[in-house]
PDB file of N, CA and C in Angstrom:
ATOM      1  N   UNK A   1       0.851  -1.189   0.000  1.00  0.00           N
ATOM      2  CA  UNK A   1       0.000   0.000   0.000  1.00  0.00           C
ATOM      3  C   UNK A   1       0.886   1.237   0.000  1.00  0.00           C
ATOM      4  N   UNK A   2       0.510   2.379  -0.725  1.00  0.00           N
ATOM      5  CA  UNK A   2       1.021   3.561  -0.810  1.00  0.00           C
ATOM      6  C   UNK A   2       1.024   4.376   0.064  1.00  0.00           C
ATOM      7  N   UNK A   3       2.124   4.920   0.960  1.00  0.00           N
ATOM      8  CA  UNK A   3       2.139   6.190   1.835  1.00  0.00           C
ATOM      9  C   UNK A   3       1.228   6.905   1.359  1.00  0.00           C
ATOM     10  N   UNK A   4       0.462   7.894   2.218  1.00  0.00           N
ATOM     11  CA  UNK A   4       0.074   9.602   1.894  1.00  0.00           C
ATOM     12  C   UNK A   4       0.488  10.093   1.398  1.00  0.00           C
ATOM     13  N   UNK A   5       1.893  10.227   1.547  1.00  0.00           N
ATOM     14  CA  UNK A   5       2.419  11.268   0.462  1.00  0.00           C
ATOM     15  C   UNK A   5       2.609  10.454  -0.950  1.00  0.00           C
ATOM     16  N   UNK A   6       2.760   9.400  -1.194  1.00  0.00           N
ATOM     17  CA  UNK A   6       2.709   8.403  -2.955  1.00  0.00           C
ATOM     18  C   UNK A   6       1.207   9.044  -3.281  1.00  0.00           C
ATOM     19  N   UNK A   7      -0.201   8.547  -2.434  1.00  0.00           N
ATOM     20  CA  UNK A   7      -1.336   9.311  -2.955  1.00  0.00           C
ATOM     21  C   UNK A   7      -1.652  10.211  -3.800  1.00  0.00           C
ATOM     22  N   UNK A   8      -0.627  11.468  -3.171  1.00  0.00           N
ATOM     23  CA  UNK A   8      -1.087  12.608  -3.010  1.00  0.00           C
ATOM     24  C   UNK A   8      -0.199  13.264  -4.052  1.00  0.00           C
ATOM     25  N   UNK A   9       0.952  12.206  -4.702  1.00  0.00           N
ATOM     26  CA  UNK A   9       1.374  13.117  -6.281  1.00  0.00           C
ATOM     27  C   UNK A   9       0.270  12.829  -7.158  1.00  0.00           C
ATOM     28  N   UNK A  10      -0.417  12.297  -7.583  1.00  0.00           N
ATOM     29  CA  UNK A  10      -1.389  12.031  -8.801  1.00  0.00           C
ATOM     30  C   UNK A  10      -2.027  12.674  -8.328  1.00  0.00           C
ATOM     31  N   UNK A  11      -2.831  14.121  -9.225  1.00  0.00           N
ATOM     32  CA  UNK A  11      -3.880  14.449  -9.465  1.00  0.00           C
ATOM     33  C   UNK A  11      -4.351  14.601 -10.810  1.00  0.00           C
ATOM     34  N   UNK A  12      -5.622  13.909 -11.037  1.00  0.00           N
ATOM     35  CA  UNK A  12      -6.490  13.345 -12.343  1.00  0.00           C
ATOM     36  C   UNK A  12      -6.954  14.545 -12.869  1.00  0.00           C
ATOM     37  N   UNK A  13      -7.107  14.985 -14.125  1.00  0.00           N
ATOM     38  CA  UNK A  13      -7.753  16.162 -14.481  1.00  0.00           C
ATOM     39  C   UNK A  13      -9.351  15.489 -14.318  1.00  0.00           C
ATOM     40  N   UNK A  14     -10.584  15.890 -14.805  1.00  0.00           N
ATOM     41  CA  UNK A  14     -11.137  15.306 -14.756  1.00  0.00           C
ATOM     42  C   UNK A  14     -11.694  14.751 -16.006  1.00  0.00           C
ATOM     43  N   UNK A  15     -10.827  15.023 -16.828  1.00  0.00           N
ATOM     44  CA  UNK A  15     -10.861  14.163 -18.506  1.00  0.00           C
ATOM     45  C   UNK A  15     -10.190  12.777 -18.418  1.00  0.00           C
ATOM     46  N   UNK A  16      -9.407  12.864 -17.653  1.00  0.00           N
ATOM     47  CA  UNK A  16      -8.651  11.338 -16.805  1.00  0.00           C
ATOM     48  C   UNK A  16      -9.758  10.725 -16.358  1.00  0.00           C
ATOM     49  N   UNK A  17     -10.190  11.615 -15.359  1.00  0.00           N
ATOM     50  CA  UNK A  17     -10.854  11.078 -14.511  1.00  0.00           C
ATOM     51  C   UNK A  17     -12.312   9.997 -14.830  1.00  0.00           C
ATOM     52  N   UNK A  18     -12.847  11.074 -15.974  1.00  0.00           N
ATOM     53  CA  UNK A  18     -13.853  10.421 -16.720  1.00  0.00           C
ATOM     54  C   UNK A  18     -13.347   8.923 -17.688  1.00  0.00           C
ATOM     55  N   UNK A  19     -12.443   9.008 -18.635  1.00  0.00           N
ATOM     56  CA  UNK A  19     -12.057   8.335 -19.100  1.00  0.00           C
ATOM     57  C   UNK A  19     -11.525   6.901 -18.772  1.00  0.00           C
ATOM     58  N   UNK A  20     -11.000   7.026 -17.119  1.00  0.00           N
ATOM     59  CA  UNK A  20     -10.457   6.072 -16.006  1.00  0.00           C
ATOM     60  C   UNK A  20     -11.191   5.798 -14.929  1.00  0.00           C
ATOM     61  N   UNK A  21     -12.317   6.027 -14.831  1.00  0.00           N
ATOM     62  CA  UNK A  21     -13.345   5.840 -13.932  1.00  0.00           C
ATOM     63  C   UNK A  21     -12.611   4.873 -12.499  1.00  0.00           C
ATOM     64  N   UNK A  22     -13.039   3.547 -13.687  1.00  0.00           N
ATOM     65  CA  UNK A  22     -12.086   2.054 -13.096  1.00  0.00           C
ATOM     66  C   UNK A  22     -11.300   2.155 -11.935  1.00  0.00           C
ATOM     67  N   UNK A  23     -10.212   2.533 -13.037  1.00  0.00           N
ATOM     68  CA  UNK A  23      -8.463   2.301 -12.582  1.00  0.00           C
ATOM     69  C   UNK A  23      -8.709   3.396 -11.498  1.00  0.00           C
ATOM     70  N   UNK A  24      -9.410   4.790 -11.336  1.00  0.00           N
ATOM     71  CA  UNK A  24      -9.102   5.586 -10.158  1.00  0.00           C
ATOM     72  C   UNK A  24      -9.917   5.155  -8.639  1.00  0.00           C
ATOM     73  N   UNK A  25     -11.177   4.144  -9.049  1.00  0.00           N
ATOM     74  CA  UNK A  25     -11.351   3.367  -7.924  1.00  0.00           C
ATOM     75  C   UNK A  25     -10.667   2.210  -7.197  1.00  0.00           C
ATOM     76  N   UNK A  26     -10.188   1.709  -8.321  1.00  0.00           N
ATOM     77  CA  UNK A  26      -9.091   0.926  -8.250  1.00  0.00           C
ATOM     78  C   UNK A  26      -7.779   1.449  -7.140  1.00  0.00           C
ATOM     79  N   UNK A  27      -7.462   2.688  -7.555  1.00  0.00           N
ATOM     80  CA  UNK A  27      -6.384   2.983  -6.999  1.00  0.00           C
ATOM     81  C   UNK A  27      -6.870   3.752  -5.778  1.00  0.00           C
ATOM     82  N   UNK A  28      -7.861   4.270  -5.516  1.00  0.00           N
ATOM     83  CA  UNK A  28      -8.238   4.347  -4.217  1.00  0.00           C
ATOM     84  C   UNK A  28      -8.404   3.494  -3.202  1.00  0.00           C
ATOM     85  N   UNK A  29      -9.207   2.567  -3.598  1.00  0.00           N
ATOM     86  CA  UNK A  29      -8.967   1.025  -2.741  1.00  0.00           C
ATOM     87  C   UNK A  29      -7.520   0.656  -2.239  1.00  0.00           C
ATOM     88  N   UNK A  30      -6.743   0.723  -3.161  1.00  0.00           N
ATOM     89  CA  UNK A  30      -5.370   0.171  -2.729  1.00  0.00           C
ATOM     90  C   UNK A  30      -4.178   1.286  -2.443  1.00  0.00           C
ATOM     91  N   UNK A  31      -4.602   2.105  -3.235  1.00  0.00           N
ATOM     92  CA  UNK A  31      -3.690   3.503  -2.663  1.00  0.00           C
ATOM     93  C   UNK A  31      -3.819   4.671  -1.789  1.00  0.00           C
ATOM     94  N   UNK A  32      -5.420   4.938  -1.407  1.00  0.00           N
ATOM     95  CA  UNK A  32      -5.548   5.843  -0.853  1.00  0.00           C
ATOM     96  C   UNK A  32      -6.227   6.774  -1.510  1.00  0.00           C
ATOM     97  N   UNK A  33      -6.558   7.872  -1.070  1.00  0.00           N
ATOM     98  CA  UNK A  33      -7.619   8.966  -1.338  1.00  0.00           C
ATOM     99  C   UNK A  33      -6.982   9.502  -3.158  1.00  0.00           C
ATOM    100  N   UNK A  34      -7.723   9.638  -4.086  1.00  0.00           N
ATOM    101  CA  UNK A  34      -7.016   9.957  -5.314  1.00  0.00           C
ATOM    102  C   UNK A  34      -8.168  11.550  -5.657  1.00  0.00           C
ATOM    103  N   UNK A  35      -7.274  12.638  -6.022  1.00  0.00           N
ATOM    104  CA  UNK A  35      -7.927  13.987  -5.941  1.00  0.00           C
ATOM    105  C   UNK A  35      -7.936  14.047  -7.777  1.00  0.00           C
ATOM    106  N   UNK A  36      -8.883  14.819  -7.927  1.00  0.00           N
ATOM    107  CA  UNK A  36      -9.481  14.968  -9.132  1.00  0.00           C
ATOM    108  C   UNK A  36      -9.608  16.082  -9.491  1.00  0.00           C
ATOM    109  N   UNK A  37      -9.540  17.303 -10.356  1.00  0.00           N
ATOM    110  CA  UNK A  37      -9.675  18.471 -10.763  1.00  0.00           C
ATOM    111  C   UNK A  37      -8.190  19.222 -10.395  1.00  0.00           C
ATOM    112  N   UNK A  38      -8.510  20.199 -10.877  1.00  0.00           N
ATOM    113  CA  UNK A  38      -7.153  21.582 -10.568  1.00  0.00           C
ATOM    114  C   UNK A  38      -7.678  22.390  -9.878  1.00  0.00           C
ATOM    115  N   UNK A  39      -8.458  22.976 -10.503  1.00  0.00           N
ATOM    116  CA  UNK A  39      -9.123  24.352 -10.393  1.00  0.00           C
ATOM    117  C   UNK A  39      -9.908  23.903  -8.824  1.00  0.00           C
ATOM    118  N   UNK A  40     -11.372  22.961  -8.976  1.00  0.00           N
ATOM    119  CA  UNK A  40     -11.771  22.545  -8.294  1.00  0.00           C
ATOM    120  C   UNK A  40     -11.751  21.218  -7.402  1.00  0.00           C
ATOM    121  N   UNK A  41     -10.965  21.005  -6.671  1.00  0.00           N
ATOM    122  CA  UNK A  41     -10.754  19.586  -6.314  1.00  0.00           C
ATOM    123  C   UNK A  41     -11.483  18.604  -5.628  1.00  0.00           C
ATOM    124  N   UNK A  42     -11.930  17.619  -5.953  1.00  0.00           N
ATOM    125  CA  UNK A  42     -12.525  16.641  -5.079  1.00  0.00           C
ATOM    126  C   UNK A  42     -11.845  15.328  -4.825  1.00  0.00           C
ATOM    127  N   UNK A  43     -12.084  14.707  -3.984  1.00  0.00           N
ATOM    128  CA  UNK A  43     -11.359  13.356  -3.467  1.00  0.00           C
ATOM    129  C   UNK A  43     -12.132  12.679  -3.677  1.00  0.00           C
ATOM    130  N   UNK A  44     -11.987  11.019  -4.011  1.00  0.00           N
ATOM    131  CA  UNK A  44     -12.527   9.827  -4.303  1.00  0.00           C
ATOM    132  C   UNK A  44     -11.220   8.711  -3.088  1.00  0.00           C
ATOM    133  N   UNK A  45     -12.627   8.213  -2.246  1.00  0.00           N
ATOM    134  CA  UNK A  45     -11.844   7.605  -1.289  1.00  0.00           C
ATOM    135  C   UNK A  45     -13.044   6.122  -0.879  1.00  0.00           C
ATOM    136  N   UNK A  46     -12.603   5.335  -0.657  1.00  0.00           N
ATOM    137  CA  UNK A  46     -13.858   4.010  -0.548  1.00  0.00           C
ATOM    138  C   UNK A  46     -14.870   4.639   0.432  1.00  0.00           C
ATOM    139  N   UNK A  47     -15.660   3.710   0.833  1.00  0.00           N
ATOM    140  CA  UNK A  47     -16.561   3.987   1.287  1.00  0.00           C
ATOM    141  C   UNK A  47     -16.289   4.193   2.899  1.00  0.00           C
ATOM    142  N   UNK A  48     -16.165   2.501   3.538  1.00  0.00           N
ATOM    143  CA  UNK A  48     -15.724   2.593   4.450  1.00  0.00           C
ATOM    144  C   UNK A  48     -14.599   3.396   5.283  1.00  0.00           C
ATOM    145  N   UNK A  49     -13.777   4.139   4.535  1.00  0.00           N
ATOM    146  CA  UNK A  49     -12.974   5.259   5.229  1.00  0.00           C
ATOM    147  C   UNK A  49     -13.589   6.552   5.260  1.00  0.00           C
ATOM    148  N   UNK A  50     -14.887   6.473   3.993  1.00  0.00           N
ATOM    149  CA  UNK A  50     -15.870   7.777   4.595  1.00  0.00           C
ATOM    150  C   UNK A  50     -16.530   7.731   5.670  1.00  0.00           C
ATOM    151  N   UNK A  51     -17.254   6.607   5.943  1.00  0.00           N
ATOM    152  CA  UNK A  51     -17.687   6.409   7.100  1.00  0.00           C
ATOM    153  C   UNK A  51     -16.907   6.285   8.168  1.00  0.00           C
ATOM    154  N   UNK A  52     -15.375   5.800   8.023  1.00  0.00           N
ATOM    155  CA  UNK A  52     -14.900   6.625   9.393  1.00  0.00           C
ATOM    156  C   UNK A  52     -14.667   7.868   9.441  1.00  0.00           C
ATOM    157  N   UNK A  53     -14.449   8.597   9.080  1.00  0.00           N
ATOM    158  CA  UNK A  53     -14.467  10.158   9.063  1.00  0.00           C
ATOM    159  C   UNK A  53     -15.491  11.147   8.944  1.00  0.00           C
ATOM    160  N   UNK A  54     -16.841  10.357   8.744  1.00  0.00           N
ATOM    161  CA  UNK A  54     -18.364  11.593   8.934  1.00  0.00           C
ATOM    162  C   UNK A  54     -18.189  11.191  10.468  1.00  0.00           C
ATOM    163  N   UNK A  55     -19.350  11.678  10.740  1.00  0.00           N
ATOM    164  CA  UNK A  55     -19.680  11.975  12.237  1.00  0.00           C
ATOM    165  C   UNK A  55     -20.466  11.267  12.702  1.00  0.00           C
ATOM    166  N   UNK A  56     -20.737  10.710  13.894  1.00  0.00           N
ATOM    167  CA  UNK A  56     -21.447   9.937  14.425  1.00  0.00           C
ATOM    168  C   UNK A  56     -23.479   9.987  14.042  1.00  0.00           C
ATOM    169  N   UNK A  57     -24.296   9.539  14.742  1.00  0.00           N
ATOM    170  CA  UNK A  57     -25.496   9.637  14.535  1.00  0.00           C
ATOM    171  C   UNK A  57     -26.272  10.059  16.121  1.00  0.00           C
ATOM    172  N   UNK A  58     -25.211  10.515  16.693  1.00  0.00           N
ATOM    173  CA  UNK A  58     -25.131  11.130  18.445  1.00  0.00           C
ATOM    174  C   UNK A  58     -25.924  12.204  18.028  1.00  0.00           C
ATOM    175  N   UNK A  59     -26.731  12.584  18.406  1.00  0.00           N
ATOM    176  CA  UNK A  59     -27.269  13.931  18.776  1.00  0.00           C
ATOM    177  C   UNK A  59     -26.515  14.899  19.841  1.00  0.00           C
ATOM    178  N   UNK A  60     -26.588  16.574  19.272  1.00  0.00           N
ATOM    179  CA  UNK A  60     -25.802  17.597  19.915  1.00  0.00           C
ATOM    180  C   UNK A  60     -26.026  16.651  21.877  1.00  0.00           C
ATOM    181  N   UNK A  61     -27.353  17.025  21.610  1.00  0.00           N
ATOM    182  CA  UNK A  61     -27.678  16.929  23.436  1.00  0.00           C
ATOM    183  C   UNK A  61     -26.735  15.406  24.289  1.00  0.00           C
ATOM    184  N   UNK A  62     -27.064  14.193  23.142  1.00  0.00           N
ATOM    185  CA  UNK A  62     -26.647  13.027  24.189  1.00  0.00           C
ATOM    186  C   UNK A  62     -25.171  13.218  23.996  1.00  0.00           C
ATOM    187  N   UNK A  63     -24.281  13.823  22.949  1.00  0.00           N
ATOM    188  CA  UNK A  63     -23.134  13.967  23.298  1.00  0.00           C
ATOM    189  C   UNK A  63     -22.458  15.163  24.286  1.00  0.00           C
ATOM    190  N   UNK A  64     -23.571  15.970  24.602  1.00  0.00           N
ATOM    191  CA  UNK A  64     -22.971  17.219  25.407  1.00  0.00           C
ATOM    192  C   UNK A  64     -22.995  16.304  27.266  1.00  0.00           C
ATOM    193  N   UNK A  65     -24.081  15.808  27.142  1.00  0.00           N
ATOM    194  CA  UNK A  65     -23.943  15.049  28.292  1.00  0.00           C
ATOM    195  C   UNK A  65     -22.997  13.829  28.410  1.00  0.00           C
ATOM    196  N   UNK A  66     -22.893  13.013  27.315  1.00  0.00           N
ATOM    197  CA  UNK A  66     -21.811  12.407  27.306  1.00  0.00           C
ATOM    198  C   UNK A  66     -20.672  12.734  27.743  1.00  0.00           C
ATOM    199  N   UNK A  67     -20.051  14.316  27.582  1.00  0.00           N
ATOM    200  CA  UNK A  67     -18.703  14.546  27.439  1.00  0.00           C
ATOM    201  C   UNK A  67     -18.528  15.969  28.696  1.00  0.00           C
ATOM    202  N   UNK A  68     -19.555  15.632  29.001  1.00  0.00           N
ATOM    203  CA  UNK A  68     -19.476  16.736  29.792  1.00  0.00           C
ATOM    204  C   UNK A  68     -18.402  16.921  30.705  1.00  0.00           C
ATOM    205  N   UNK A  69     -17.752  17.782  31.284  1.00  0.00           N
ATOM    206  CA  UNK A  69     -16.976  17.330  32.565  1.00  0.00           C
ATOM    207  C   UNK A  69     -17.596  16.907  34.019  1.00  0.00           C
ATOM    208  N   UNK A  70     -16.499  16.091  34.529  1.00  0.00           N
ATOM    209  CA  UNK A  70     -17.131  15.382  35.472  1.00  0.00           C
ATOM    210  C   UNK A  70     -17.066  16.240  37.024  1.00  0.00           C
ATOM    211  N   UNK A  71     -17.692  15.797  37.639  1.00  0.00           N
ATOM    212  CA  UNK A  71     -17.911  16.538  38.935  1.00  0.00           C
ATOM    213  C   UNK A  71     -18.032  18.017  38.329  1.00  0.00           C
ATOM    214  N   UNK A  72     -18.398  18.302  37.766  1.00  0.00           N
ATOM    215  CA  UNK A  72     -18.925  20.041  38.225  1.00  0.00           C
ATOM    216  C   UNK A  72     -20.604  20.067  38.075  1.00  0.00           C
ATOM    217  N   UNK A  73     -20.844  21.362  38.593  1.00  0.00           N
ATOM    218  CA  UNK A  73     -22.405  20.741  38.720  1.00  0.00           C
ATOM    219  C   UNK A  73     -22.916  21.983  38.185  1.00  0.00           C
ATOM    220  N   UNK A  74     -23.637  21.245  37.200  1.00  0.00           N
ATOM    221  CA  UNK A  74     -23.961  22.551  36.279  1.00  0.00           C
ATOM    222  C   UNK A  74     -25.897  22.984  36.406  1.00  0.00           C
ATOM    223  N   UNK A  75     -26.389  23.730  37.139  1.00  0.00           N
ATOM    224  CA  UNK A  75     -27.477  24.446  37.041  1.00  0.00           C
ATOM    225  C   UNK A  75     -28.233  24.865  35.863  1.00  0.00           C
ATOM    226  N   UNK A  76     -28.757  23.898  34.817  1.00  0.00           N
ATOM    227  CA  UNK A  76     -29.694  24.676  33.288  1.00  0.00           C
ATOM    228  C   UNK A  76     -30.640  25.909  34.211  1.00  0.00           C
ATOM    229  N   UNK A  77     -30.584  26.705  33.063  1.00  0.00           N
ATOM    230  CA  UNK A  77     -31.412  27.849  33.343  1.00  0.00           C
ATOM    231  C   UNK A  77     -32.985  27.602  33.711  1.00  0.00           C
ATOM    232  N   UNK A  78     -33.361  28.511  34.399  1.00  0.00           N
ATOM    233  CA  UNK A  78     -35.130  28.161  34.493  1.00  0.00           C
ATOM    234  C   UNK A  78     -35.469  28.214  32.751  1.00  0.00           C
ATOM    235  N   UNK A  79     -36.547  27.110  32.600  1.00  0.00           N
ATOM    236  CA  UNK A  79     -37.715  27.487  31.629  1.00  0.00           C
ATOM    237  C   UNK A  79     -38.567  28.137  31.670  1.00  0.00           C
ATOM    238  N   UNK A  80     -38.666  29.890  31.734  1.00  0.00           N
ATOM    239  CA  UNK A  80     -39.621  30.525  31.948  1.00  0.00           C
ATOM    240  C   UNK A  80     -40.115  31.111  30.787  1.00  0.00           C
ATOM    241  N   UNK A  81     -41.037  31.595  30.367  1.00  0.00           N
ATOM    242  CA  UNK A  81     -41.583  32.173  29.452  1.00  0.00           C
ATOM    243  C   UNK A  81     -41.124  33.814  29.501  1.00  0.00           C
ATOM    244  N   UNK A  82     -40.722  33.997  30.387  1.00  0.00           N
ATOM    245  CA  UNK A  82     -40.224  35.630  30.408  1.00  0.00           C
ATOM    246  C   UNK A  82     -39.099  36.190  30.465  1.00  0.00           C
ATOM    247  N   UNK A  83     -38.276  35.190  30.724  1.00  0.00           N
ATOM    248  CA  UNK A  83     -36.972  35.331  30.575  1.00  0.00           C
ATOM    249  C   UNK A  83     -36.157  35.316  29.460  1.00  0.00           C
ATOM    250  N   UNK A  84     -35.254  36.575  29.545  1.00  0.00           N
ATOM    251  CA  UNK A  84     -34.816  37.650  28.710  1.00  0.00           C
ATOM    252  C   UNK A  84     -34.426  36.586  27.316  1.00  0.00           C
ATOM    253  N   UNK A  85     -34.306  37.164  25.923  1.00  0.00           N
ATOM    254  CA  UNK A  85     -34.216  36.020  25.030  1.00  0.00           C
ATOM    255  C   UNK A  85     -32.340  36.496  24.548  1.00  0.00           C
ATOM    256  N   UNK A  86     -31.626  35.726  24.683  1.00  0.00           N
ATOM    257  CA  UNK A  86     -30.066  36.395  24.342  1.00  0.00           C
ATOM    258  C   UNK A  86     -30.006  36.474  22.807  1.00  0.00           C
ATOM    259  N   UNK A  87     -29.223  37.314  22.848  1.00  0.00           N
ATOM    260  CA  UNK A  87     -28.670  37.806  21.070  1.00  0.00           C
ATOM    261  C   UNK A  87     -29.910  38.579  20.541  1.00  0.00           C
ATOM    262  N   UNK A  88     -30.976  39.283  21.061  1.00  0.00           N
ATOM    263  CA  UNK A  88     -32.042  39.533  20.190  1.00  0.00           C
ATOM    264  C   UNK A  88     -31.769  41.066  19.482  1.00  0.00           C
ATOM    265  N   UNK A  89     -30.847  41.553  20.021  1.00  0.00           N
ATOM    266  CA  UNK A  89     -30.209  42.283  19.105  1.00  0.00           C
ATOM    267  C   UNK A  89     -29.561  41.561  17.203  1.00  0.00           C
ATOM    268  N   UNK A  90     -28.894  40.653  17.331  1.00  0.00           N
ATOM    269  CA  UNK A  90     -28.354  40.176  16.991  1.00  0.00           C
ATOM    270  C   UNK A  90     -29.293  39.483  15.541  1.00  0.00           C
ATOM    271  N   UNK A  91     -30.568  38.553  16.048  1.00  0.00           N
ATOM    272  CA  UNK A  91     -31.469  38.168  15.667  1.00  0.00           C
ATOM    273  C   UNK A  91     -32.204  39.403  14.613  1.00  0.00           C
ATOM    274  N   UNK A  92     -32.611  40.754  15.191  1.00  0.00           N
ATOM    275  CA  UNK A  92     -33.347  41.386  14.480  1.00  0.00           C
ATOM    276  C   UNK A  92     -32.465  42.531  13.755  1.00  0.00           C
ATOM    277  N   UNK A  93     -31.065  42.360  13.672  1.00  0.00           N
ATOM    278  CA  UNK A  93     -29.903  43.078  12.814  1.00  0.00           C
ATOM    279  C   UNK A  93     -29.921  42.256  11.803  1.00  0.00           C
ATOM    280  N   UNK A  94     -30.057  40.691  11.507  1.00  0.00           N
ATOM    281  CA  UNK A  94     -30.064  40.086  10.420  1.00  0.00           C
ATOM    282  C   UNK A  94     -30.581  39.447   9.327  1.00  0.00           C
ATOM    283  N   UNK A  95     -31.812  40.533   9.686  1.00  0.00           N
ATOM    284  CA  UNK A  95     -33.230  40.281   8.329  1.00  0.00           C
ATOM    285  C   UNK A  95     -33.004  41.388   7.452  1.00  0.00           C
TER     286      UNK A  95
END
């Protein structure tokens, strides 16, 4: 298998790219991420290494509690209906 840096000299125009469809999946499988365009670049990388690198299916909330720090004790704000709304400056500067 090819270092990162072997990868990362080939870049495909995308007249290659079209033409070699194949061979550039090919060489992703066994070489690593293969980049495509000049101008605009995109990567072609298998599947399974995309899926390690998106993000989980955790929601903001169960990971904030997940990771929270331990022993401190954190007080959520009241749920009141009258209490002050933050940024509303902020909110009605950007319509």
């Amino acid at each position: 298998m090819a270092t990162e840096a072997d990868s990362t000299s080939q870049i495909w125009t995308v007249a290659e790219a079209k033409a070699r469809l194949s061979h550039i999946l090919r060489c992703a499988e066994e070489d690593g991420p293969q980049r495509i365009g000049t101008r605009r670049t995109f990567v072609v990388v298998p599947e399974h290494v995309w899926e390690q690198h998106t993000e989980s299916d955790v929601s903001l909330g169960h990971w904030l509690i997940e990771n929270m720090p331990r022993g401190y004790e954190f007080e959520p704000p009241e749920r009141r209906s009258d209490r002050p709304i933050p940024f509303i400056d902020y909110a009605t500067d950007a319509r």
